[in-house]
PDB file of N, CA and C in Angstrom:
ATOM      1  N   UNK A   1      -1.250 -33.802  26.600  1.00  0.00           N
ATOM      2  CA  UNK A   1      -0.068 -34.506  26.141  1.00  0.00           C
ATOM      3  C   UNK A   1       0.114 -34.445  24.626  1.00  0.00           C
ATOM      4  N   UNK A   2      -0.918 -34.537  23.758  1.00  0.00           N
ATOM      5  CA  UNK A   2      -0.852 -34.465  22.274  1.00  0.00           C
ATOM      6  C   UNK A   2      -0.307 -33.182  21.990  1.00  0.00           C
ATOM      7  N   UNK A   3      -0.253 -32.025  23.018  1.00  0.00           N
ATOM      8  CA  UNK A   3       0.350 -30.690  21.902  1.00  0.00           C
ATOM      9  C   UNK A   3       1.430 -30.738  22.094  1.00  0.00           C
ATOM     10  N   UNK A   4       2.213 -31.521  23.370  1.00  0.00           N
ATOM     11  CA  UNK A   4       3.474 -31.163  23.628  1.00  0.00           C
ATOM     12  C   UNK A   4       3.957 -32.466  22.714  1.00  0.00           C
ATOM     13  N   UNK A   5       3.620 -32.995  22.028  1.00  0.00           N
ATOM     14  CA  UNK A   5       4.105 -34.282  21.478  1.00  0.00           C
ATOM     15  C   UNK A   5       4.171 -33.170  19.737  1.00  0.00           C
ATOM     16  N   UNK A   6       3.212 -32.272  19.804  1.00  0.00           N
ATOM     17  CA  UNK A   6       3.356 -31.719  18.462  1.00  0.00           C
ATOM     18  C   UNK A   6       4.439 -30.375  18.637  1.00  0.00           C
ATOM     19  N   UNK A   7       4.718 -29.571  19.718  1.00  0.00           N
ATOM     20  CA  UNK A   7       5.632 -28.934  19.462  1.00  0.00           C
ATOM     21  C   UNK A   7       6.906 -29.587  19.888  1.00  0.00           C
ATOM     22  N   UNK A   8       7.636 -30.585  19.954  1.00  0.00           N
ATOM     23  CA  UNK A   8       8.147 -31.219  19.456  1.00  0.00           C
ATOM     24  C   UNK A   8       8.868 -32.157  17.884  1.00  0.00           C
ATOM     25  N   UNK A   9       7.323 -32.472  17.854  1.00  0.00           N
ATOM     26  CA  UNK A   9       7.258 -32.665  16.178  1.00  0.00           C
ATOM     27  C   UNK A   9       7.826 -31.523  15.357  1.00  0.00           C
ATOM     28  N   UNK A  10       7.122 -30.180  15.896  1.00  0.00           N
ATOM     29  CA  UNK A  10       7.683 -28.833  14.741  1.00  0.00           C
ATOM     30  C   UNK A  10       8.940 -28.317  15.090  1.00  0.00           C
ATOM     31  N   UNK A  11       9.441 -28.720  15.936  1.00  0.00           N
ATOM     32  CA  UNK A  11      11.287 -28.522  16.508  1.00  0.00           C
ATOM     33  C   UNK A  11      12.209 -29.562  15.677  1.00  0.00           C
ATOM     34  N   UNK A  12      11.311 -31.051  15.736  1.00  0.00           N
ATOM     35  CA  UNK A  12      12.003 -31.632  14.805  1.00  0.00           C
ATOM     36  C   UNK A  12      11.889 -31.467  13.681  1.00  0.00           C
ATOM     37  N   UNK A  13      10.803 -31.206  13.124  1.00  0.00           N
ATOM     38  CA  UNK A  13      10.644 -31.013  11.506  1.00  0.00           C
ATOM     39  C   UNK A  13      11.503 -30.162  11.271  1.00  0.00           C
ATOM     40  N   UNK A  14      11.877 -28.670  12.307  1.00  0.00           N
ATOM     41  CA  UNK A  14      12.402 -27.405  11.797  1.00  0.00           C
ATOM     42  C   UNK A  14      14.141 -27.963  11.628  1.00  0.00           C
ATOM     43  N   UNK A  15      14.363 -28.895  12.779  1.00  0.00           N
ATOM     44  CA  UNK A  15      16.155 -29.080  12.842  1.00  0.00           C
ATOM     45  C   UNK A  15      16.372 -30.421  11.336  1.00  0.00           C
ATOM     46  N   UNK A  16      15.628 -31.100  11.072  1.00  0.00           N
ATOM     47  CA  UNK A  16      15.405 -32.073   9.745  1.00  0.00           C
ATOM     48  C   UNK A  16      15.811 -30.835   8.768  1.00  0.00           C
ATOM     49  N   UNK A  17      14.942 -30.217   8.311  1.00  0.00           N
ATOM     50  CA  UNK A  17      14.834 -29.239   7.235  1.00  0.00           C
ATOM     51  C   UNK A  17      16.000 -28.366   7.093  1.00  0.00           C
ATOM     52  N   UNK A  18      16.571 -27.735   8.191  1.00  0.00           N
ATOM     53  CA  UNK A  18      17.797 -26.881   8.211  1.00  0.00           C
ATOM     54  C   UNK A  18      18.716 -27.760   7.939  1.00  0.00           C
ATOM     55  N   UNK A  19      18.831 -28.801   9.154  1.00  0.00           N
ATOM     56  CA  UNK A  19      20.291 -29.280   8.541  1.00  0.00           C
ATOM     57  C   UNK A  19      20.604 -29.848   6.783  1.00  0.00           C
ATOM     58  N   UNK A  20      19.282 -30.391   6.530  1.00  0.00           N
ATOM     59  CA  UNK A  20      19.061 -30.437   4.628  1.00  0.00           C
ATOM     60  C   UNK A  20      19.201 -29.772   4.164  1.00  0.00           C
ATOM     61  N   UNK A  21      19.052 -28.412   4.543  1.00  0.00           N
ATOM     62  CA  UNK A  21      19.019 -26.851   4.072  1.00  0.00           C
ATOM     63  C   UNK A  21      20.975 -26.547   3.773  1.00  0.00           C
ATOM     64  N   UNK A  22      21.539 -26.728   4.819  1.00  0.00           N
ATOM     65  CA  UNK A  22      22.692 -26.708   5.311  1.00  0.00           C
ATOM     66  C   UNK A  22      23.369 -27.358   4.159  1.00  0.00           C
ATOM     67  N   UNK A  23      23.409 -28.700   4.109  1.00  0.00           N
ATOM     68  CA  UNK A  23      24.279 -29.910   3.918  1.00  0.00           C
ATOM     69  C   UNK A  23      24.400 -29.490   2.196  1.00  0.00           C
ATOM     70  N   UNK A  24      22.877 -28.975   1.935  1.00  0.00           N
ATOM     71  CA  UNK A  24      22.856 -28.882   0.001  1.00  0.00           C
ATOM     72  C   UNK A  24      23.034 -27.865  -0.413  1.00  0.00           C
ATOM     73  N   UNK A  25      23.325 -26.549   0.440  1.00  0.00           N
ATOM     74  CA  UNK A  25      23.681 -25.211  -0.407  1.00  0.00           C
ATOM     75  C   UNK A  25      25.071 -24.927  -0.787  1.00  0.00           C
ATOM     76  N   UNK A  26      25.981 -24.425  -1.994  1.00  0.00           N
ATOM     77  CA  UNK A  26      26.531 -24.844  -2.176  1.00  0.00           C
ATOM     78  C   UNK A  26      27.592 -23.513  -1.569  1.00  0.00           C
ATOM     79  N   UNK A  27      27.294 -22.437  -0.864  1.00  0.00           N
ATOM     80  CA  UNK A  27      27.892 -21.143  -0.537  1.00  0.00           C
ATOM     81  C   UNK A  27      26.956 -20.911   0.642  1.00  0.00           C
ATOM     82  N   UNK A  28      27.025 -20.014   1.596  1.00  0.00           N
ATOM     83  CA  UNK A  28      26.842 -19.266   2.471  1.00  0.00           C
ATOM     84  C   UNK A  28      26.051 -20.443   3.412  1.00  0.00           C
ATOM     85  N   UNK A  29      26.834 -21.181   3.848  1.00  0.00           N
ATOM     86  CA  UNK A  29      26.148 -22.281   4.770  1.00  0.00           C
ATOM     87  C   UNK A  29      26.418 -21.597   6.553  1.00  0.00           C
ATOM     88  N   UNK A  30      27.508 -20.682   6.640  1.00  0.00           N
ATOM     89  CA  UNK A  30      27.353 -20.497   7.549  1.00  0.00           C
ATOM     90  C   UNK A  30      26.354 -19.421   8.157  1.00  0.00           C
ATOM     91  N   UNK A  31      26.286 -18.616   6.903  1.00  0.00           N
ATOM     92  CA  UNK A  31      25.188 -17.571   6.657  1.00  0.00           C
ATOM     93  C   UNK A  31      23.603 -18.197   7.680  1.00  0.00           C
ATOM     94  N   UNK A  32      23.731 -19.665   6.708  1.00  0.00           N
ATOM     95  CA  UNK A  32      22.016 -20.095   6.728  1.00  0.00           C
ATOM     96  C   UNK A  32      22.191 -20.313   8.365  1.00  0.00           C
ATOM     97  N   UNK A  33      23.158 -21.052   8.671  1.00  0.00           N
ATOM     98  CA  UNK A  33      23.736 -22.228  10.094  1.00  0.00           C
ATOM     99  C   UNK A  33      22.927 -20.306  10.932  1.00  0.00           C
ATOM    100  N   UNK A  34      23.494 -19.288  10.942  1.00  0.00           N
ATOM    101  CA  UNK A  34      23.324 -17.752  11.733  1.00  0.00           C
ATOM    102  C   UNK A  34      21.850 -17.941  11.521  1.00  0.00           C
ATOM    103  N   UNK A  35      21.225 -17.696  10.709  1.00  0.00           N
ATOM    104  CA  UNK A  35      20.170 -17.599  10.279  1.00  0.00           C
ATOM    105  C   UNK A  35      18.889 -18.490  11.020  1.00  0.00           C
ATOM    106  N   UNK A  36      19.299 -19.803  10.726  1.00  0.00           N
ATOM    107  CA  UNK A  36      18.442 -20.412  11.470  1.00  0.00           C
ATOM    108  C   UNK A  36      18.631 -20.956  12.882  1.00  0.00           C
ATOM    109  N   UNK A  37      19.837 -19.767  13.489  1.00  0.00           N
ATOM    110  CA  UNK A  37      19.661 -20.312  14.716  1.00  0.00           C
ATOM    111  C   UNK A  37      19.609 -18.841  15.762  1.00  0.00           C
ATOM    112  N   UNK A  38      18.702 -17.730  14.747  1.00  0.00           N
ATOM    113  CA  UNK A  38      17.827 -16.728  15.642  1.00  0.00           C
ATOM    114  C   UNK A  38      16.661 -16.876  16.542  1.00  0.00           C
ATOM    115  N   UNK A  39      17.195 -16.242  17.320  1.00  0.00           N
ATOM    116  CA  UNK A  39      15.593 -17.247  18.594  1.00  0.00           C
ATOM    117  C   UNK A  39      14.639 -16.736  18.442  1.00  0.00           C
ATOM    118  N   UNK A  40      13.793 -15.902  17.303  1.00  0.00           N
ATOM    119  CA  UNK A  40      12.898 -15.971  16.410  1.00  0.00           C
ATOM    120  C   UNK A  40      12.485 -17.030  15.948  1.00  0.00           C
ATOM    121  N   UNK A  41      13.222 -17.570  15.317  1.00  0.00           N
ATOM    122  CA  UNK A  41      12.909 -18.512  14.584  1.00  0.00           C
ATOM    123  C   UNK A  41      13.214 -19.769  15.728  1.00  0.00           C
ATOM    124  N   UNK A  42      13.604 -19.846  16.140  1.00  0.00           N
ATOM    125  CA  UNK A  42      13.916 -21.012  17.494  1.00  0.00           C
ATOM    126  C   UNK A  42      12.647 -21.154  18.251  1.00  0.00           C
ATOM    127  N   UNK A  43      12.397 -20.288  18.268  1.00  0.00           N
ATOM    128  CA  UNK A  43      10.824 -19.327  19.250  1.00  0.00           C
ATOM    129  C   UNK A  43       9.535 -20.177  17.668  1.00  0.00           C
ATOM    130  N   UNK A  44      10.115 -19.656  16.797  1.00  0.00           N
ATOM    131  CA  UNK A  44       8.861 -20.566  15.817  1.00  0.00           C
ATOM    132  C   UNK A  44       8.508 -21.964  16.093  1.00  0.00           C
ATOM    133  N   UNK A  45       9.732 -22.601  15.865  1.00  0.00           N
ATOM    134  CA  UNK A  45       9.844 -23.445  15.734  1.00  0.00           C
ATOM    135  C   UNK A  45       9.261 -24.575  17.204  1.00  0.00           C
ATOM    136  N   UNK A  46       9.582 -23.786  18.450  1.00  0.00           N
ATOM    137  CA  UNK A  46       8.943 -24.736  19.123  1.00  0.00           C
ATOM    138  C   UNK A  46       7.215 -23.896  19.705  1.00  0.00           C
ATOM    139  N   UNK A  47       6.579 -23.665  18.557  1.00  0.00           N
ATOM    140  CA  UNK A  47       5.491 -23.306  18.908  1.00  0.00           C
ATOM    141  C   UNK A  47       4.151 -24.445  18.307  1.00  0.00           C
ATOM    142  N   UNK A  48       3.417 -24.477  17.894  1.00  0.00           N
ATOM    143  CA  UNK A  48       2.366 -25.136  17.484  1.00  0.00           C
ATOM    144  C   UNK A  48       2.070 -24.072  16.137  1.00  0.00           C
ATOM    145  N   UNK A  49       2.465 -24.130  14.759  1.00  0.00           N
ATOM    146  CA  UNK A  49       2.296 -22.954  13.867  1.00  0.00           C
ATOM    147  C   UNK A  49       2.554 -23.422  12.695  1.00  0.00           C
ATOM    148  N   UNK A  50       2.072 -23.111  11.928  1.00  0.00           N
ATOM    149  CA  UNK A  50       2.752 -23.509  10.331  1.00  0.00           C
ATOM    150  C   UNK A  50       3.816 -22.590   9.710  1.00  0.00           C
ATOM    151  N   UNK A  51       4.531 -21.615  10.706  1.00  0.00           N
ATOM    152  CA  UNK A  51       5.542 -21.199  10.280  1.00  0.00           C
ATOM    153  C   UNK A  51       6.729 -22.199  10.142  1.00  0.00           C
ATOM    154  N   UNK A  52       6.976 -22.832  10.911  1.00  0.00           N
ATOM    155  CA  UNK A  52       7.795 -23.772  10.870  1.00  0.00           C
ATOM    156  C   UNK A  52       8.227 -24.416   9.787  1.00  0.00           C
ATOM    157  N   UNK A  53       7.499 -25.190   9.381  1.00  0.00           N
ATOM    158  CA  UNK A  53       7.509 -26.324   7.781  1.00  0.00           C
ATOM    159  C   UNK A  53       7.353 -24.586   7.104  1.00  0.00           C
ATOM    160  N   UNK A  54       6.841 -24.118   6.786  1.00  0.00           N
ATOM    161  CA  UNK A  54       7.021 -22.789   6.368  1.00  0.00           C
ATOM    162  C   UNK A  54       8.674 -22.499   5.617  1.00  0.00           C
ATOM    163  N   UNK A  55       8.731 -21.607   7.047  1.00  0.00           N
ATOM    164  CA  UNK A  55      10.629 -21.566   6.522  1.00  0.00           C
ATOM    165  C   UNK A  55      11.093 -22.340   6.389  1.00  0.00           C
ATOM    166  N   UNK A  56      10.931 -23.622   7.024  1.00  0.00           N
ATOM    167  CA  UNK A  56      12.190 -24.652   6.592  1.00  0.00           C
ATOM    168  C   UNK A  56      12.293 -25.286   5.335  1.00  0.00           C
ATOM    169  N   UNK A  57      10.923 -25.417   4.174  1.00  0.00           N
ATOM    170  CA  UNK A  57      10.869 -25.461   2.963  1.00  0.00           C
ATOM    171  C   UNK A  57      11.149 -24.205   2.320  1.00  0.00           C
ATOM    172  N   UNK A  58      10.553 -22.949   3.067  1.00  0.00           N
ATOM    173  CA  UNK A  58      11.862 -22.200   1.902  1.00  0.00           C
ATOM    174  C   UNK A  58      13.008 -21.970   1.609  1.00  0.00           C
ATOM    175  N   UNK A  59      13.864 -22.639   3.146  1.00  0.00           N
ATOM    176  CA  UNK A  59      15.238 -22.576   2.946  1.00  0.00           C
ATOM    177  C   UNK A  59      15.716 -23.653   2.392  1.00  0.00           C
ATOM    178  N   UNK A  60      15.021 -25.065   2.071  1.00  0.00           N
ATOM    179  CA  UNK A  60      15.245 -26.419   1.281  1.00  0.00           C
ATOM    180  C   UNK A  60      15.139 -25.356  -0.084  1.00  0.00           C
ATOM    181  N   UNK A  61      14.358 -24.833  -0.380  1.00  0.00           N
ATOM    182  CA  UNK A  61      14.011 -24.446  -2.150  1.00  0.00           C
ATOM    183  C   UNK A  61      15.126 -23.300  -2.500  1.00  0.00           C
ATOM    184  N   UNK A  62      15.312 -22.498  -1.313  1.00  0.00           N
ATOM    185  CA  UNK A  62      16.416 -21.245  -1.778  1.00  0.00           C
ATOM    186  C   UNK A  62      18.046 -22.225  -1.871  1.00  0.00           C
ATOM    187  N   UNK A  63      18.063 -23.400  -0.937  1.00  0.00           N
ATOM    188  CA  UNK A  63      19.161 -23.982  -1.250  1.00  0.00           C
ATOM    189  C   UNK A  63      19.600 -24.640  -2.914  1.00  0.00           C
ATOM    190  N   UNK A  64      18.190 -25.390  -2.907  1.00  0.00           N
ATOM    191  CA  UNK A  64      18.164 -26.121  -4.062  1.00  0.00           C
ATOM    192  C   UNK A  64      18.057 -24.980  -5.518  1.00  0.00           C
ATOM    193  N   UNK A  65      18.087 -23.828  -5.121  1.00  0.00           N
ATOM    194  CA  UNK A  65      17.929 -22.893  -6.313  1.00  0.00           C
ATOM    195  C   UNK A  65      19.453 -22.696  -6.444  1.00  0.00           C
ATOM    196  N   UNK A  66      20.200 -22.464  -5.075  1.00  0.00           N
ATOM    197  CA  UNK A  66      21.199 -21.688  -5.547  1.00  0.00           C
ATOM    198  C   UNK A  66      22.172 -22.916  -5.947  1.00  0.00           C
ATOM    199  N   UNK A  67      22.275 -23.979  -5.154  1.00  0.00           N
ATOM    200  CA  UNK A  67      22.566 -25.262  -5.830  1.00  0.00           C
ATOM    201  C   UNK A  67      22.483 -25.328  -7.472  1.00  0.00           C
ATOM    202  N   UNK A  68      21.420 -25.397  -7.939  1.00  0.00           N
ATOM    203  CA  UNK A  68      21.084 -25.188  -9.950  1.00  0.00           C
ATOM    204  C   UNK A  68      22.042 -23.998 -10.236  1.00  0.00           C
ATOM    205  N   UNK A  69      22.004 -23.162  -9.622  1.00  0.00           N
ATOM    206  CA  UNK A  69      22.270 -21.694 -10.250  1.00  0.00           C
ATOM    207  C   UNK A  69      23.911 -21.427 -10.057  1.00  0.00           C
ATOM    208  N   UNK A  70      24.481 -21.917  -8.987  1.00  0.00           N
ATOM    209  CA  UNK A  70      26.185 -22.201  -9.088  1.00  0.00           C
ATOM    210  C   UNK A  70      26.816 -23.225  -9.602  1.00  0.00           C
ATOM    211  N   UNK A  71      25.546 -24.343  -9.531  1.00  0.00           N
ATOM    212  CA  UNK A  71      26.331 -25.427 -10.246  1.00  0.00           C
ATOM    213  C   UNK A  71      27.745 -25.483 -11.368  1.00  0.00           C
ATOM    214  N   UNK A  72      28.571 -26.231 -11.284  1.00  0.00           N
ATOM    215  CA  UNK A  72      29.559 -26.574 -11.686  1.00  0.00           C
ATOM    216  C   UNK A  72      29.380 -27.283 -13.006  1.00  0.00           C
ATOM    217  N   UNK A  73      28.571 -27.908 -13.584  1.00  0.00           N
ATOM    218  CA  UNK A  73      28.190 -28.660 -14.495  1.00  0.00           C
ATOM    219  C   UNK A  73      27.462 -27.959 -15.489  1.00  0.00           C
ATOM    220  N   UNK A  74      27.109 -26.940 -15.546  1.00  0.00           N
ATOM    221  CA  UNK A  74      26.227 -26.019 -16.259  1.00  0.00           C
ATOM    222  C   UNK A  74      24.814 -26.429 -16.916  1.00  0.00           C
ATOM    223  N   UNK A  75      24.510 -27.695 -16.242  1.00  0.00           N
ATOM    224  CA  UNK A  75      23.107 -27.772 -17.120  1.00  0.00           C
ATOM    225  C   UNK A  75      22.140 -28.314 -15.794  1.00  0.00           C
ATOM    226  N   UNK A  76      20.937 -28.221 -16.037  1.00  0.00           N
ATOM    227  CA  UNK A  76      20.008 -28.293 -15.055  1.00  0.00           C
ATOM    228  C   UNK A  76      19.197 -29.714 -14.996  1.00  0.00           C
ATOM    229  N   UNK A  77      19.697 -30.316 -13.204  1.00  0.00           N
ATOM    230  CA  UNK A  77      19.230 -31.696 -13.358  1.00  0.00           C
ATOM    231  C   UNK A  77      17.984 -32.060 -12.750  1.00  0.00           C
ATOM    232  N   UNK A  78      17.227 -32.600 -14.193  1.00  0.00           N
ATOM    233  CA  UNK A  78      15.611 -32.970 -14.011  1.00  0.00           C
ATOM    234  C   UNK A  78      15.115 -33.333 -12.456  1.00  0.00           C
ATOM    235  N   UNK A  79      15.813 -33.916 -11.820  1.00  0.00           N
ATOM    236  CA  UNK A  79      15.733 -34.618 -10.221  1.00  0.00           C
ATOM    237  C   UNK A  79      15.874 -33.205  -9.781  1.00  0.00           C
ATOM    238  N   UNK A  80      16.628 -32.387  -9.602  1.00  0.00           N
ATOM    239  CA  UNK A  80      16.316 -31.261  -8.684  1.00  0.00           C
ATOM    240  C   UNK A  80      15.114 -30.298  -8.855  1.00  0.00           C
ATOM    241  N   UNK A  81      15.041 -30.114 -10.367  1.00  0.00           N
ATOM    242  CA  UNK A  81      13.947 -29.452 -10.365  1.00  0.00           C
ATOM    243  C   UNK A  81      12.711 -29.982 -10.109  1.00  0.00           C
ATOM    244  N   UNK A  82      12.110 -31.017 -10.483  1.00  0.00           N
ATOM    245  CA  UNK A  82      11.531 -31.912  -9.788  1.00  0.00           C
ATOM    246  C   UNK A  82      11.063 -31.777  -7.742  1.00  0.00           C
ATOM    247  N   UNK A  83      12.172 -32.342  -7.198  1.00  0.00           N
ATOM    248  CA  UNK A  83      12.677 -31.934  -6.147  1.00  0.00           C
ATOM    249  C   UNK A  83      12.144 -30.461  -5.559  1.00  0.00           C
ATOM    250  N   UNK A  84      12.769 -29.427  -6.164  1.00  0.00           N
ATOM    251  CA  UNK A  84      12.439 -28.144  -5.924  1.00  0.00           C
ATOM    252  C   UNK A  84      10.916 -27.667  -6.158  1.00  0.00           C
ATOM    253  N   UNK A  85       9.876 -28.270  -6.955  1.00  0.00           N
ATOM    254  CA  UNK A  85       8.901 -27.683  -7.478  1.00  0.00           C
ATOM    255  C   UNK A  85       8.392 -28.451  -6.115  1.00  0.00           C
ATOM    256  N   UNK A  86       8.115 -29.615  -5.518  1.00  0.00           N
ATOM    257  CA  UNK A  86       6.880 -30.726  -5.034  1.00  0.00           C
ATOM    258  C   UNK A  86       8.031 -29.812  -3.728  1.00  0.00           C
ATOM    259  N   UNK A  87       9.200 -29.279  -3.226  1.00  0.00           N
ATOM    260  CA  UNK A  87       9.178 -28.472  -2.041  1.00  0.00           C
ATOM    261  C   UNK A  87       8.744 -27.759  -2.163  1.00  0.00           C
ATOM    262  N   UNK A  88       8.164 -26.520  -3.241  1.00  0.00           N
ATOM    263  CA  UNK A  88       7.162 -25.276  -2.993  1.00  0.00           C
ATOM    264  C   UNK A  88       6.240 -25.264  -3.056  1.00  0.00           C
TER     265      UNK A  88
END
């Protein structure tokens, strides 16, 4: 009963992380939305693996990069980078 309680856990961790992934990038959301819903990665995600938290923090950090990097405001805010470093 404990593993099926953990691949669970890594299905939820993976759909948490994307949709965060999603909600904060500031361009190609439908890109990511394709992306993370290859059954590769669907297939990761409900396995028992550290791929999981894996990709789904690199797609939190590639969001939060491109977030800084299109920004509208032109200067870089301490909270994201912050943010971005303790996700990698």
């Amino acid at each position: 009963m404990p593993f099926h309680i953990m691949y669970l856990a890594g299905l939820l961790l993976y759909i948490i992380t994307m949709f965060w992934a999603i909600k904060i990038i500031p361009t190609g959301k439908k890109m990511l939305l394709f992306i993370a819903l290859i059954p590769t990665y669907i297939f990761w995600a409900t396995t028992y693996t550290y791929d999981t938290m894996l990709f789904g923090f690199i797609s939190i950090f590639i969001a939060l990069l491109m977030r800084e990097w299109i920004g509208k405001d032109g200067c870089i805010n301490a909270r994201n980078v912050v943010t971005g470093m303790l996700d990698f």
